[in-house]
N, C-alpha and C. Protein backbone atom coordinates (compact mmCIF):
# COMPACT_ATOMS: atom_id res chain seq x y z
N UNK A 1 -15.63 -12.42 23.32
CA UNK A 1 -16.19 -13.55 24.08
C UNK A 1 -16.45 -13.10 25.52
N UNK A 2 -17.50 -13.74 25.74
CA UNK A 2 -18.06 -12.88 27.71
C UNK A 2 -17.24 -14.21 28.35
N UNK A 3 -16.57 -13.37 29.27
CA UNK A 3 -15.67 -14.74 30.15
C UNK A 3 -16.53 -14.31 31.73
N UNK A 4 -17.18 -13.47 31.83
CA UNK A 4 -17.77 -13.05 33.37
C UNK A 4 -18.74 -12.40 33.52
N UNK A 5 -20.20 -12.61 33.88
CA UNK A 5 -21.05 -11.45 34.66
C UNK A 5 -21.44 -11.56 35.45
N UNK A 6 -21.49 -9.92 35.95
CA UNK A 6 -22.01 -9.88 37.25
C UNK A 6 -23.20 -8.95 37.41
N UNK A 7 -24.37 -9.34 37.99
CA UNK A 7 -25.75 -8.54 38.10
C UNK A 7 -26.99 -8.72 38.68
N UNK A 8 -27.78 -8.87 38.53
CA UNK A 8 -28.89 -9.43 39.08
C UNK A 8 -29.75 -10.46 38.70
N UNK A 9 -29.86 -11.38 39.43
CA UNK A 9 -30.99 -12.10 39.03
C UNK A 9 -32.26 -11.77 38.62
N UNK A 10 -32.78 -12.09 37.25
CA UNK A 10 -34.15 -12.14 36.61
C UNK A 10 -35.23 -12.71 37.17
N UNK A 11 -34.36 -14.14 36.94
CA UNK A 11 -35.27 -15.38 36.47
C UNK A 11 -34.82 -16.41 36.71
N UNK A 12 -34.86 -17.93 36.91
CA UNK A 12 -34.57 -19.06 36.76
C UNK A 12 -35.59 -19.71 36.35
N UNK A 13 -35.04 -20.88 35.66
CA UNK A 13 -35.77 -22.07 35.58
C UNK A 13 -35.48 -23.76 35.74
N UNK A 14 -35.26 -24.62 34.94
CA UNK A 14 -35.26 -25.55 35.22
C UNK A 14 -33.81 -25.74 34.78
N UNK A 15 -33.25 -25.28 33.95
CA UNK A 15 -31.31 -25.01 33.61
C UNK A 15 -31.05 -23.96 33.33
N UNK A 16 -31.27 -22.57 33.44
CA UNK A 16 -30.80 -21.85 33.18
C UNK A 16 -31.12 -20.42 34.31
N UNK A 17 -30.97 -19.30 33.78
CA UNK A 17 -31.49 -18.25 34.45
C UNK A 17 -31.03 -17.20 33.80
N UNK A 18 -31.45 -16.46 33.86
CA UNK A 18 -31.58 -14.68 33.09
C UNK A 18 -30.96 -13.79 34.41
N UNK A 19 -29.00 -13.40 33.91
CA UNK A 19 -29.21 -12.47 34.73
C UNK A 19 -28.89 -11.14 34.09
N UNK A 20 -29.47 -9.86 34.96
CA UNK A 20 -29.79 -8.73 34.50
C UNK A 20 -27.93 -7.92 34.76
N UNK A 21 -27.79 -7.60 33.73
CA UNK A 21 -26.72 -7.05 33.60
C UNK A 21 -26.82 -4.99 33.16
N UNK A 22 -27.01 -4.36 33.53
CA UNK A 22 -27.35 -2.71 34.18
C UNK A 22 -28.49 -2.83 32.38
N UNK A 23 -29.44 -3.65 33.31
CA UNK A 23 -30.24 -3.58 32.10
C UNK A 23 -30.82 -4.72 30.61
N UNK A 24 -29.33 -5.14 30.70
CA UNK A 24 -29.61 -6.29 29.83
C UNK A 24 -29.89 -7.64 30.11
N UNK A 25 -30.68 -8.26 29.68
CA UNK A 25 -30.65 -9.80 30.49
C UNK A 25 -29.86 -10.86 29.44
N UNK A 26 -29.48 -11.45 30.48
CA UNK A 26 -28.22 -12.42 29.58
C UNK A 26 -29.06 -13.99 30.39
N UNK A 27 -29.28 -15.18 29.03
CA UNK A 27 -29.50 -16.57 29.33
C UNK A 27 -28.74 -17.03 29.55
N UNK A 28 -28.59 -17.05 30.92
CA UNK A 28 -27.52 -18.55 30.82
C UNK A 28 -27.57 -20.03 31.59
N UNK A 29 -27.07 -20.98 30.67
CA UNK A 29 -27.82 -22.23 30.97
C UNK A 29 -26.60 -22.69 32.34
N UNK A 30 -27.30 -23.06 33.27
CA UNK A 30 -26.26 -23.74 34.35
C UNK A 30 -26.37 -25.32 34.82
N UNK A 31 -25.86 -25.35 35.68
CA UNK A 31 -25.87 -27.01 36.31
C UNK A 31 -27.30 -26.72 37.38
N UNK A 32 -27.69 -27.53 37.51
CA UNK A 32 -28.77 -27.64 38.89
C UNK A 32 -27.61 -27.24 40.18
N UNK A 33 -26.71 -27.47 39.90
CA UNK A 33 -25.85 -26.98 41.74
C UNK A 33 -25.31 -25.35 41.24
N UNK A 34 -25.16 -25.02 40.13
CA UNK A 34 -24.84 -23.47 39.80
C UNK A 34 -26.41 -22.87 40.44
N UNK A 35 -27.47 -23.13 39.85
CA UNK A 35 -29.19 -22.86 39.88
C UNK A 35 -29.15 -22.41 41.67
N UNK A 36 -28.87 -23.52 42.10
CA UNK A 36 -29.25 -23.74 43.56
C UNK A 36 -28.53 -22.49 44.37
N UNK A 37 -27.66 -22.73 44.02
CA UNK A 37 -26.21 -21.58 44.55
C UNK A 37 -26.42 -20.06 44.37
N UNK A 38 -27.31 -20.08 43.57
CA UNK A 38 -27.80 -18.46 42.36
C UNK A 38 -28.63 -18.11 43.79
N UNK A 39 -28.92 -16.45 44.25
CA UNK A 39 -30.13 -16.31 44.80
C UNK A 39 -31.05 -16.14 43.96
N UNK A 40 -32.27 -15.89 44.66
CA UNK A 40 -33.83 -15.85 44.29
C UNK A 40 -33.73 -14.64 43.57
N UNK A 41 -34.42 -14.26 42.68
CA UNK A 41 -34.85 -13.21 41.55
C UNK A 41 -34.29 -12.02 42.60
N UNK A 42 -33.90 -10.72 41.89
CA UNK A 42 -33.71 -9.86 42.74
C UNK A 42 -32.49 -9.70 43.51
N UNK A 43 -31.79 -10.76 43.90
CA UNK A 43 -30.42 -11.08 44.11
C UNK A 43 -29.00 -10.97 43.29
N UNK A 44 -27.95 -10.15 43.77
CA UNK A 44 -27.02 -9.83 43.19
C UNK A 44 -26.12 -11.25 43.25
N UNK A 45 -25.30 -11.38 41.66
CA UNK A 45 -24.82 -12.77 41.37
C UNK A 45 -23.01 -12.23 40.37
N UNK A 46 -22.64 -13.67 40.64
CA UNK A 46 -21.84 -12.88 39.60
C UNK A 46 -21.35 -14.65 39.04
N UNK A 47 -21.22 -15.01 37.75
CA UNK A 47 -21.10 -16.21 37.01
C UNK A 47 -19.62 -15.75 36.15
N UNK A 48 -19.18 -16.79 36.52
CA UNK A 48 -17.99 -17.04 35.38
C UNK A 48 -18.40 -17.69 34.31
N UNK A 49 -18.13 -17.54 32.94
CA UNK A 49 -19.03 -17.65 31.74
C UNK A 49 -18.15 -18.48 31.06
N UNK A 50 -18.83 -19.70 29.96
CA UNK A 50 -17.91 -20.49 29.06
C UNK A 50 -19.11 -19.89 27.83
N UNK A 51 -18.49 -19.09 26.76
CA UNK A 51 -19.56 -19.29 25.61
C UNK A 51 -19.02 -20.08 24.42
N UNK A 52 -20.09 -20.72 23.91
CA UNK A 52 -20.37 -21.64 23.43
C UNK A 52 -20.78 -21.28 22.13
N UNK A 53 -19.99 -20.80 20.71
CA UNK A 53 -20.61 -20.73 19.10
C UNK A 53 -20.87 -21.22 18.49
N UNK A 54 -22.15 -21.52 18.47
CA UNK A 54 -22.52 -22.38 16.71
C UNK A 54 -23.10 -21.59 15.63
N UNK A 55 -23.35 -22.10 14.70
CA UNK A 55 -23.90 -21.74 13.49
C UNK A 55 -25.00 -20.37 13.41
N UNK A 56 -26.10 -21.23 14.21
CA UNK A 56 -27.18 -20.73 14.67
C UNK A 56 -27.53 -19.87 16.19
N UNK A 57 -26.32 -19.74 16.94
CA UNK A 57 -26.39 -19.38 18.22
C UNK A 57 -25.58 -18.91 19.36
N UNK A 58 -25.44 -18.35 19.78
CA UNK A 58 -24.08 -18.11 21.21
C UNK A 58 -24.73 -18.16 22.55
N UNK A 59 -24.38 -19.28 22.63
CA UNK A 59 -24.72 -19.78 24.14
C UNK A 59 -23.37 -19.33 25.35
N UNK A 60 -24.68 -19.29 26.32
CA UNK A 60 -23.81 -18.77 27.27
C UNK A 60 -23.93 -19.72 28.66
N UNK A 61 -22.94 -20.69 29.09
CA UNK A 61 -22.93 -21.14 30.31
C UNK A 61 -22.50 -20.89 31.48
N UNK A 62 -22.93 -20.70 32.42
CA UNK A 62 -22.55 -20.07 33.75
C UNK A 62 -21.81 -21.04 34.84
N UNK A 63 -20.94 -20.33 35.51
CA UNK A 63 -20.46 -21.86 36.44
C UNK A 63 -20.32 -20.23 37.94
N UNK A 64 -20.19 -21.36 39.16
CA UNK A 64 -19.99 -20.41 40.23
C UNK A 64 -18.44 -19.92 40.61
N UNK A 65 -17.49 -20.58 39.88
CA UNK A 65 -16.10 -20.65 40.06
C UNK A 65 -15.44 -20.73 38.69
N UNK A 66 -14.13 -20.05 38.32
CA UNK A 66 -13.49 -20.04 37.33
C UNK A 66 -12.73 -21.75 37.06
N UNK A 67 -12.44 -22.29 38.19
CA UNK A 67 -12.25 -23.60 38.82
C UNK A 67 -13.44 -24.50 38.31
N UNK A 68 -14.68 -24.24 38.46
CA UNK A 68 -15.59 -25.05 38.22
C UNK A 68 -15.62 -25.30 36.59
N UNK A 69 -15.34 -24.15 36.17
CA UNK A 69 -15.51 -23.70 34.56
C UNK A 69 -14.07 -24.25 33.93
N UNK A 70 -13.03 -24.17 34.51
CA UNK A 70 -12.24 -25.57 34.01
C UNK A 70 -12.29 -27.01 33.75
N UNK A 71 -13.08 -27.56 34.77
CA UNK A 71 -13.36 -28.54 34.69
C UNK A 71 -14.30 -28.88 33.97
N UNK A 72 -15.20 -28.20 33.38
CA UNK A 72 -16.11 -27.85 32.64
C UNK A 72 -15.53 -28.26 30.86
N UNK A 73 -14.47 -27.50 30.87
CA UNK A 73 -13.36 -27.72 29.65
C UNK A 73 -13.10 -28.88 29.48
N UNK A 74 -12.30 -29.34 30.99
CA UNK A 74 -11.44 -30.17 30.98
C UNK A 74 -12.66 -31.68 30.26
N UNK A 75 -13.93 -31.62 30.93
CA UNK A 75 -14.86 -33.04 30.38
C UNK A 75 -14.69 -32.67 29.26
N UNK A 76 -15.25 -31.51 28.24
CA UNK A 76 -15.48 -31.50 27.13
C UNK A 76 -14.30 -32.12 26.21
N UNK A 77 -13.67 -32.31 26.41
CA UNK A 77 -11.96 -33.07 25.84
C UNK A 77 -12.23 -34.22 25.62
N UNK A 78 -13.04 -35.15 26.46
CA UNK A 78 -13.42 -36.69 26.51
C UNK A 78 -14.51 -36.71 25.50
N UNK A 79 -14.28 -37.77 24.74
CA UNK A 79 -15.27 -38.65 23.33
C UNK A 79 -16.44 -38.72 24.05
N UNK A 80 -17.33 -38.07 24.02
CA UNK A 80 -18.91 -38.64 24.17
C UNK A 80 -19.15 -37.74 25.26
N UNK A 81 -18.40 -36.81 25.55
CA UNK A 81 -18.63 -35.91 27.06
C UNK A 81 -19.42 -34.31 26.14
N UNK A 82 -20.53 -33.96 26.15
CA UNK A 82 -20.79 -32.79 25.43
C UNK A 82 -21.70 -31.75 26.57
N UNK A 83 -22.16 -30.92 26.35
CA UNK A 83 -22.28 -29.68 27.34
C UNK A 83 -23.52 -30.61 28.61
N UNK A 84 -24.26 -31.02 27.62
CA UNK A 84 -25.63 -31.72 28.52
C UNK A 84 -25.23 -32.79 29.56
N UNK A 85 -23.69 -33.41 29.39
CA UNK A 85 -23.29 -34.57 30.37
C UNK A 85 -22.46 -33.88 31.13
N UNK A 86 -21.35 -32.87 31.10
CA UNK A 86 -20.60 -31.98 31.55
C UNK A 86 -21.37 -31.54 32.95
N UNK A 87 -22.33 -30.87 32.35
CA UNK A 87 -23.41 -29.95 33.44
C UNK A 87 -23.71 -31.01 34.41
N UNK A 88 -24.43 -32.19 33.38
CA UNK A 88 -24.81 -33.42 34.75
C UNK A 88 -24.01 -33.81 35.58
N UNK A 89 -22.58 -33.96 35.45
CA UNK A 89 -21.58 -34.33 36.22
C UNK A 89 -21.54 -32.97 37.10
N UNK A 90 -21.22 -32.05 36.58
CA UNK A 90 -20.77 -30.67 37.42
C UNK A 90 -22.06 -30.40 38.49
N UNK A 91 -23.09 -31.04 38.34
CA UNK A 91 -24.74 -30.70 39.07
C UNK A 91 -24.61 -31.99 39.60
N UNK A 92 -24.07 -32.81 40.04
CA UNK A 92 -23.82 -34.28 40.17
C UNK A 92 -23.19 -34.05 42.01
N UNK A 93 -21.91 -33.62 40.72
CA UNK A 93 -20.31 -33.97 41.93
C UNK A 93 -19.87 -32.26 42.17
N UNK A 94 -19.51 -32.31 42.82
CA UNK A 94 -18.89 -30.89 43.25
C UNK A 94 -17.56 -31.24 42.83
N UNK A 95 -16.57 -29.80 41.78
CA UNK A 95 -15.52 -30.57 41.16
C UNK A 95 -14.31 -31.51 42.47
N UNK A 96 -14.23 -31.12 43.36
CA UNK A 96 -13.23 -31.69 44.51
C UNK A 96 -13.93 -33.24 44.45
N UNK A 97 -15.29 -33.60 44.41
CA UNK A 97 -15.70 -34.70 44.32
C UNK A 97 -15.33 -35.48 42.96
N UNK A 98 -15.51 -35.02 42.16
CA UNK A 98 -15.23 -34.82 40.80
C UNK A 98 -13.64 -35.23 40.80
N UNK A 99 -13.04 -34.57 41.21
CA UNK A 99 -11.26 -34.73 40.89
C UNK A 99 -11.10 -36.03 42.13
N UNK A 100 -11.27 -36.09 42.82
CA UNK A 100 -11.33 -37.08 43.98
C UNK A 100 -11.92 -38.66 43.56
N UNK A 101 -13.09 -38.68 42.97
CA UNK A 101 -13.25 -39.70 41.72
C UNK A 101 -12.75 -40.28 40.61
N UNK A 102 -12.02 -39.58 40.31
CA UNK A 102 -11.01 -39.79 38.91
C UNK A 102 -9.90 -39.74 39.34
N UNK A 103 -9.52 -39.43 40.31
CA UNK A 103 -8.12 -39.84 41.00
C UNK A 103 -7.61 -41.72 41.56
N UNK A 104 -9.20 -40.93 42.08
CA UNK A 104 -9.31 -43.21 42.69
C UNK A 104 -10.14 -43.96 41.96
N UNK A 105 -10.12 -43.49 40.50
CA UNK A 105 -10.79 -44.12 39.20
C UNK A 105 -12.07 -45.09 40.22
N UNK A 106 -12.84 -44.05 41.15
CA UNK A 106 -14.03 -44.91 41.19
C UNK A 106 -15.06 -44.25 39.98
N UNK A 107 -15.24 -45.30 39.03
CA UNK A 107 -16.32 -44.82 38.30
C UNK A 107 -17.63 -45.05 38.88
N UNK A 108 -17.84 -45.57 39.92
CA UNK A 108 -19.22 -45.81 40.23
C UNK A 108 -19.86 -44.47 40.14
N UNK A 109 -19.01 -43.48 40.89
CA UNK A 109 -19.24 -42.02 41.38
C UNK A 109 -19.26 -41.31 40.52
N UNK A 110 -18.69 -41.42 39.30
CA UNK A 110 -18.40 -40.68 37.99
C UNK A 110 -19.96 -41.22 37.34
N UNK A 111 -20.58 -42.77 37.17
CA UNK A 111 -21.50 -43.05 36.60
C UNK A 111 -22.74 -42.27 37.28
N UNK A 112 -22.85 -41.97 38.40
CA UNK A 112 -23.51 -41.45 39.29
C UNK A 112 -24.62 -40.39 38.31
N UNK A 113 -23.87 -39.69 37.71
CA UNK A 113 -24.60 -38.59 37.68
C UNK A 113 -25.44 -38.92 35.81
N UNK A 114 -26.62 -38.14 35.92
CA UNK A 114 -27.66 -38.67 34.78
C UNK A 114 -26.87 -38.53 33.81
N UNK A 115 -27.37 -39.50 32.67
CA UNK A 115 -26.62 -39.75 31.09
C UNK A 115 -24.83 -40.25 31.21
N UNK A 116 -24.55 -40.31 32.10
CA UNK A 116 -23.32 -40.99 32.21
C UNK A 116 -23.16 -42.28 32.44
N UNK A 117 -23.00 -43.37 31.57
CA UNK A 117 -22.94 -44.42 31.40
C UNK A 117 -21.92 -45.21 31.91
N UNK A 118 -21.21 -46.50 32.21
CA UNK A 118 -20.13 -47.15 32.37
C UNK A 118 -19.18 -47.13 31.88
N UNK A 119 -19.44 -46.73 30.34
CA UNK A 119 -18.09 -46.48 29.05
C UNK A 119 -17.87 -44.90 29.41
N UNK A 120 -18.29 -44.34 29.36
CA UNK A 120 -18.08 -42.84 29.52
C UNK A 120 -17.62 -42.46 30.61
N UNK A 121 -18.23 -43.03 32.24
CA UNK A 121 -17.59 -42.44 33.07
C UNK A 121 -16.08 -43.41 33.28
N UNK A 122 -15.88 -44.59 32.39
CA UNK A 122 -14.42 -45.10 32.18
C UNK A 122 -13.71 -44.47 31.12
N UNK A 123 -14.15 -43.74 30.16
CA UNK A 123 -13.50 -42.77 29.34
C UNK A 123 -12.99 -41.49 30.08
N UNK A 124 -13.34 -40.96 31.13
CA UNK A 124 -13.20 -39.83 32.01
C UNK A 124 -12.36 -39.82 32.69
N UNK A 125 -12.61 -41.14 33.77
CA UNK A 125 -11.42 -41.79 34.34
C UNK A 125 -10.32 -41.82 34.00
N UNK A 126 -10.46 -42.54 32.72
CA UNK A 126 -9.22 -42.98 32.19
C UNK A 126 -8.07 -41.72 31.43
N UNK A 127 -9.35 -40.61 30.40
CA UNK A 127 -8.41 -39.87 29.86
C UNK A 127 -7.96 -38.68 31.08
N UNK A 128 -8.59 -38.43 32.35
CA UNK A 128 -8.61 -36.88 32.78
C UNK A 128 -7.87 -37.81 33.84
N UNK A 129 -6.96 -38.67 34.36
CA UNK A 129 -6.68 -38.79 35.30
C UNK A 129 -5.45 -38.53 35.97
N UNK A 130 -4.88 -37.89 34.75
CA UNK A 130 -3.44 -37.29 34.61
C UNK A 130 -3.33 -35.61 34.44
N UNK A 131 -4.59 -35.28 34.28
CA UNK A 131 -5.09 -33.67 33.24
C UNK A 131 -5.46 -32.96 34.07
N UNK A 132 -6.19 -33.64 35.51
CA UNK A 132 -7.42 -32.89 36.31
C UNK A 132 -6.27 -31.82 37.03
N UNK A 133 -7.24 -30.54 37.00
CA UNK A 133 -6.65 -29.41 37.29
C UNK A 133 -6.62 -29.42 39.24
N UNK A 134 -5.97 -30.71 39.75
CA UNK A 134 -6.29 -30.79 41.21
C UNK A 134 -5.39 -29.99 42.30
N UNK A 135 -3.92 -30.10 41.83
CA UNK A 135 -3.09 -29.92 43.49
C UNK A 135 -3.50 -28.57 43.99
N UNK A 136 -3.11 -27.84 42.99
CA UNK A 136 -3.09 -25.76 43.24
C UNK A 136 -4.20 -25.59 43.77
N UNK A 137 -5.64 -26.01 42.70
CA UNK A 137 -6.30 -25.32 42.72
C UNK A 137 -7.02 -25.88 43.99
N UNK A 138 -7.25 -27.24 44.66
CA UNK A 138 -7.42 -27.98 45.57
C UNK A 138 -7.00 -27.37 46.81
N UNK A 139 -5.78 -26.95 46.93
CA UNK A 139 -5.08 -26.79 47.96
C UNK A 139 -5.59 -25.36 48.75
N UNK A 140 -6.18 -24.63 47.59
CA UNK A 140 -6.81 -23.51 48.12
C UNK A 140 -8.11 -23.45 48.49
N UNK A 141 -8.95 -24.80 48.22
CA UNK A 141 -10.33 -24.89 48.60
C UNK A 141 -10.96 -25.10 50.20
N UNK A 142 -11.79 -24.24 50.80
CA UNK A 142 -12.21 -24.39 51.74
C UNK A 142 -12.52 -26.19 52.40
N UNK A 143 -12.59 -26.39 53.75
CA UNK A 143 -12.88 -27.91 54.09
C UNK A 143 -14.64 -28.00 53.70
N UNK A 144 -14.82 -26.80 53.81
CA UNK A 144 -16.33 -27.13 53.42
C UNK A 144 -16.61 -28.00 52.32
N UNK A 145 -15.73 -27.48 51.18
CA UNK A 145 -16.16 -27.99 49.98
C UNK A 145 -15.23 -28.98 49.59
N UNK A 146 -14.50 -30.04 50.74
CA UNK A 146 -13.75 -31.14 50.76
C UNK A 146 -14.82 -32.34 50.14
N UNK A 147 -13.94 -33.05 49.42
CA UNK A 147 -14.62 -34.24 48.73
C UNK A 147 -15.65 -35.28 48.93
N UNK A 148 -16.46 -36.04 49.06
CA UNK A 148 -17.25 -36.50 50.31
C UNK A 148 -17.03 -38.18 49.14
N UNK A 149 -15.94 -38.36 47.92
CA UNK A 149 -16.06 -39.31 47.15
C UNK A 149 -15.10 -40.63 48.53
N UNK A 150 -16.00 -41.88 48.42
CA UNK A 150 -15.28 -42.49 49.67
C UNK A 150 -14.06 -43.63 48.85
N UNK A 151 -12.73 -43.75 49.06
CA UNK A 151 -12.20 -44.54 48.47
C UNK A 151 -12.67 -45.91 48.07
N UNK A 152 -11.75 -46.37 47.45
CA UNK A 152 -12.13 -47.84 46.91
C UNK A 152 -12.30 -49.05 48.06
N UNK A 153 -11.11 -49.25 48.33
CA UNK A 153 -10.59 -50.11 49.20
C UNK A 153 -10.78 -49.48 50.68
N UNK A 154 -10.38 -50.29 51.94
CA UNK A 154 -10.53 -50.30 53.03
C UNK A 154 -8.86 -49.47 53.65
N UNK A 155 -8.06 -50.35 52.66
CA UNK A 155 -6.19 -49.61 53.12
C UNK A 155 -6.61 -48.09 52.58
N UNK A 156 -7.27 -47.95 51.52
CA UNK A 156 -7.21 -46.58 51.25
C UNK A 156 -7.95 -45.30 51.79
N UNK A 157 -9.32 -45.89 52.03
CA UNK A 157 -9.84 -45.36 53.15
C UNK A 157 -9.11 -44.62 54.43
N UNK A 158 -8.03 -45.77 54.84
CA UNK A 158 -7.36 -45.76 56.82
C UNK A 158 -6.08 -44.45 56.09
N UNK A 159 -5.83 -44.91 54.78
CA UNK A 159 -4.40 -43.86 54.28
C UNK A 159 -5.07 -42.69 54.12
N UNK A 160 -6.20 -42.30 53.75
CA UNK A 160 -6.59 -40.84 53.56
C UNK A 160 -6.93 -40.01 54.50
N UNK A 161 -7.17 -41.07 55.96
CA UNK A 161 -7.99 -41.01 56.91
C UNK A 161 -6.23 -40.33 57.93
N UNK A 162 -5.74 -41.14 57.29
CA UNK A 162 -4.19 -40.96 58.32
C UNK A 162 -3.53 -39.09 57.76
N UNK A 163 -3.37 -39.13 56.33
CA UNK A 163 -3.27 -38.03 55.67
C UNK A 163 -3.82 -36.71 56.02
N UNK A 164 -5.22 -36.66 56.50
CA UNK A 164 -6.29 -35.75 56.97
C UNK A 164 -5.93 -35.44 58.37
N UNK A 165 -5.72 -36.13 59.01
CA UNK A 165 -5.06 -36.42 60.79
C UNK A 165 -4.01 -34.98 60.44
N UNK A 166 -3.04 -35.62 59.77
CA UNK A 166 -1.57 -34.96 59.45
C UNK A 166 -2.08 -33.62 58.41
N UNK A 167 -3.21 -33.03 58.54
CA UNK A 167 -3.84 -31.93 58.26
C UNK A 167 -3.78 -31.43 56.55
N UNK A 168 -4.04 -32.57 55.90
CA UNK A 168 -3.83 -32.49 54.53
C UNK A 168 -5.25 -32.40 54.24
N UNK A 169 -5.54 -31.73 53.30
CA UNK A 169 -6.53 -31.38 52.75
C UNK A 169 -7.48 -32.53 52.37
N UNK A 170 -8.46 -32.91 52.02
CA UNK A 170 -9.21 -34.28 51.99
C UNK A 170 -8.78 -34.75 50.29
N UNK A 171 -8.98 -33.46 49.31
CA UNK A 171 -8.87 -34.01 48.00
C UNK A 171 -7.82 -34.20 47.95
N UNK A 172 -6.70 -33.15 47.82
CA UNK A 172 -4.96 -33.65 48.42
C UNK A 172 -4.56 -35.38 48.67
N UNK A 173 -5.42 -35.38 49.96
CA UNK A 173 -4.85 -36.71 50.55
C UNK A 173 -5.73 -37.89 49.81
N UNK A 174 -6.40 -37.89 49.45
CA UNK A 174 -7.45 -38.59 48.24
C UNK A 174 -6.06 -38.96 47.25
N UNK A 175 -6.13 -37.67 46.28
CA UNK A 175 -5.66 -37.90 45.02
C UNK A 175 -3.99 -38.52 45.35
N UNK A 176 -3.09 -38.24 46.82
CA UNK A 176 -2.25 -38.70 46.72
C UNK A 176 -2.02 -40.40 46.77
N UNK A 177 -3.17 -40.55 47.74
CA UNK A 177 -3.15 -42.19 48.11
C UNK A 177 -4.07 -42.86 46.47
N UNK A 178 -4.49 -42.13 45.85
CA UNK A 178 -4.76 -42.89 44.36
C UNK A 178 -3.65 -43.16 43.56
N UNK A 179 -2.64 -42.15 43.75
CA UNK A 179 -1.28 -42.15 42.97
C UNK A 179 -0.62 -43.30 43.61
N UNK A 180 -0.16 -43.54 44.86
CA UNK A 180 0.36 -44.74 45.44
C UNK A 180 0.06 -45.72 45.02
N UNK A 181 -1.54 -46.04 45.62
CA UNK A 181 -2.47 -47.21 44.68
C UNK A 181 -1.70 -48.02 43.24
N UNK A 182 -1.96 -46.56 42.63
CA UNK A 182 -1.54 -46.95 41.44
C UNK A 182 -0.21 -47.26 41.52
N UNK A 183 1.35 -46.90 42.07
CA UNK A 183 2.05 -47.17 41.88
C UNK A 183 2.58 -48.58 42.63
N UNK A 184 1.91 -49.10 43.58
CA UNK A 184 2.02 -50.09 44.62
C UNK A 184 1.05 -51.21 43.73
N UNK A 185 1.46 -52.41 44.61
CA UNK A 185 0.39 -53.26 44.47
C UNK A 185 -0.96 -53.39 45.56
N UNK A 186 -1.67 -54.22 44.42
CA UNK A 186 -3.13 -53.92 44.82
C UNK A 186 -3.61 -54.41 46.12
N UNK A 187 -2.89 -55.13 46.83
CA UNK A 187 -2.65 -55.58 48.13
C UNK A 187 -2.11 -54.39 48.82
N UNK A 188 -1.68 -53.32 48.89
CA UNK A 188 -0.81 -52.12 49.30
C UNK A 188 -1.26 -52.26 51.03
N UNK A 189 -0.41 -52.16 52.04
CA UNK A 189 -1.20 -51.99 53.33
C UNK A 189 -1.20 -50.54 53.59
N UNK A 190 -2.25 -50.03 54.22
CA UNK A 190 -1.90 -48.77 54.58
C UNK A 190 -1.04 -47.83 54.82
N UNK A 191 -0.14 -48.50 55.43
CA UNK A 191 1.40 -47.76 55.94
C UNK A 191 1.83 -47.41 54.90
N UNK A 192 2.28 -48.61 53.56
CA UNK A 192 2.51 -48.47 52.49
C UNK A 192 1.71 -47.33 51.48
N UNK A 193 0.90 -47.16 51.76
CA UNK A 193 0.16 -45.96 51.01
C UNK A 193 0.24 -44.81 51.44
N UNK A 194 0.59 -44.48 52.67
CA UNK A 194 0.91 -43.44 53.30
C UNK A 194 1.69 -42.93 53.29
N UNK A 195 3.09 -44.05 53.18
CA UNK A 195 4.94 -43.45 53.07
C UNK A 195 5.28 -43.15 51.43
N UNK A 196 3.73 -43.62 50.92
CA UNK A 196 4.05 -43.49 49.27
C UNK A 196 3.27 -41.92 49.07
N UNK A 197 2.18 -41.96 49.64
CA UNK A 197 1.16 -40.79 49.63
C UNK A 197 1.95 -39.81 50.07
N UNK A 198 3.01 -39.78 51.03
CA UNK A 198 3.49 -38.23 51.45
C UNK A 198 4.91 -38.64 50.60
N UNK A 199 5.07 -39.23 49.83
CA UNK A 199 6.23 -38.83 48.52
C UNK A 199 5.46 -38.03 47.82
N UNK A 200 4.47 -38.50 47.30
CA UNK A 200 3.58 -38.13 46.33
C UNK A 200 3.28 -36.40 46.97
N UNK A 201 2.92 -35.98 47.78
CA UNK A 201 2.49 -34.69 48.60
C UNK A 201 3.74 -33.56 48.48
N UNK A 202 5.09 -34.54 48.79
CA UNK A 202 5.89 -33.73 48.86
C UNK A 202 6.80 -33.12 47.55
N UNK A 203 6.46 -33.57 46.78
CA UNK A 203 6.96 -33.61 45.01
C UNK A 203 6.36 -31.84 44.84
């Protein structure tokens, strides 16, 4: 199974791209934000690979991060989530957006992206919201590529906002004040989400 290449760009097109490996060209289908991320023909690349066997075929999908390509997994687990909605979400949300959404079960942000419906991005929510591969791999992500998903509520907003102050990472302080949320009531005041959010941080 190819878990990685690295080589040159061919080709792109509208999902995929051909890259040249000392000679060989390899298809592989990506997200529109993998595409974008790829340089122009001629450009050295390197894709972390999920392949994909059927009957008739071995597909090869490309992601820009081994991280990205988890999460990649992790949708395919959900009823009705298959490679073509996966990609749309992953070409959608950047995964920190992605894990940051399903933390504070906003599905609006999860429905966001094409072919993802109301049942599905509440199937996502609901099953990955315990699964998502967030603290570790989060904790090591640049601020660049910090979450831009905006909480639900207004207390949760001022708690993530307080969290970030106190130099916590954005998805970090996201996914902790969703855990509070959830464990508080839905009235929670800020303070309250905060003294719950840095239990939650410090675990």
């Amino acid at each position: 199974m190819i878990g990685k290449l690295r080589g040159i760009v061919d080709s792109k097109g509208a999902d995929w791209a051909v890259l040249d490996v000392n000679g060989v060209g390899y298809h592989v289908t990506c997200s529109t934000r993998t595409l974008e991320a790829l340089p122009d023909a001629g450009g050295a690349a390197a894709l972390a690979i999920e392949t994909k066997v059927s009957e008739d075929a071995i597909r090869l999908i490309g992601f820009m991060s081994e991280y990205e390509r988890d999460w990649f997994r992790l949708l395919l687990s959900v009823q009705g989530v298959g490679t073509k909605v996966a990609l749309a979400l992953l070409g959608t949300l950047t995964p920190n957006d992605l894990a940051a959404a399903i933390a504070l079960e906003d599905k609006r942000a999860v429905s966001s992206a094409p072919g993802v419906g109301p049942k599905v991005a509440q199937r996502i929510v609901s099953e990955l919201k315990d699964k998502a591969p967030m603290s570790a791999q989060l904790a090591a992500v640049s601020a660049s590529d910090a979450p831009s998903v905006v909480p639900r509520s207004d207390a949760a907003r001022d708690a993530v906002s307080a969290l970030l102050n106190l130099g916590y990472p954005q998805a970090q302080a996201a996914n902790a004040v969703a855990a509070a949320a959830r464990a508080l009531e839905h009235d929670a005041t800020p303070e309250q989400l905060i003294r719950h959010g840095l239990k939650e941080l410090a675990r």
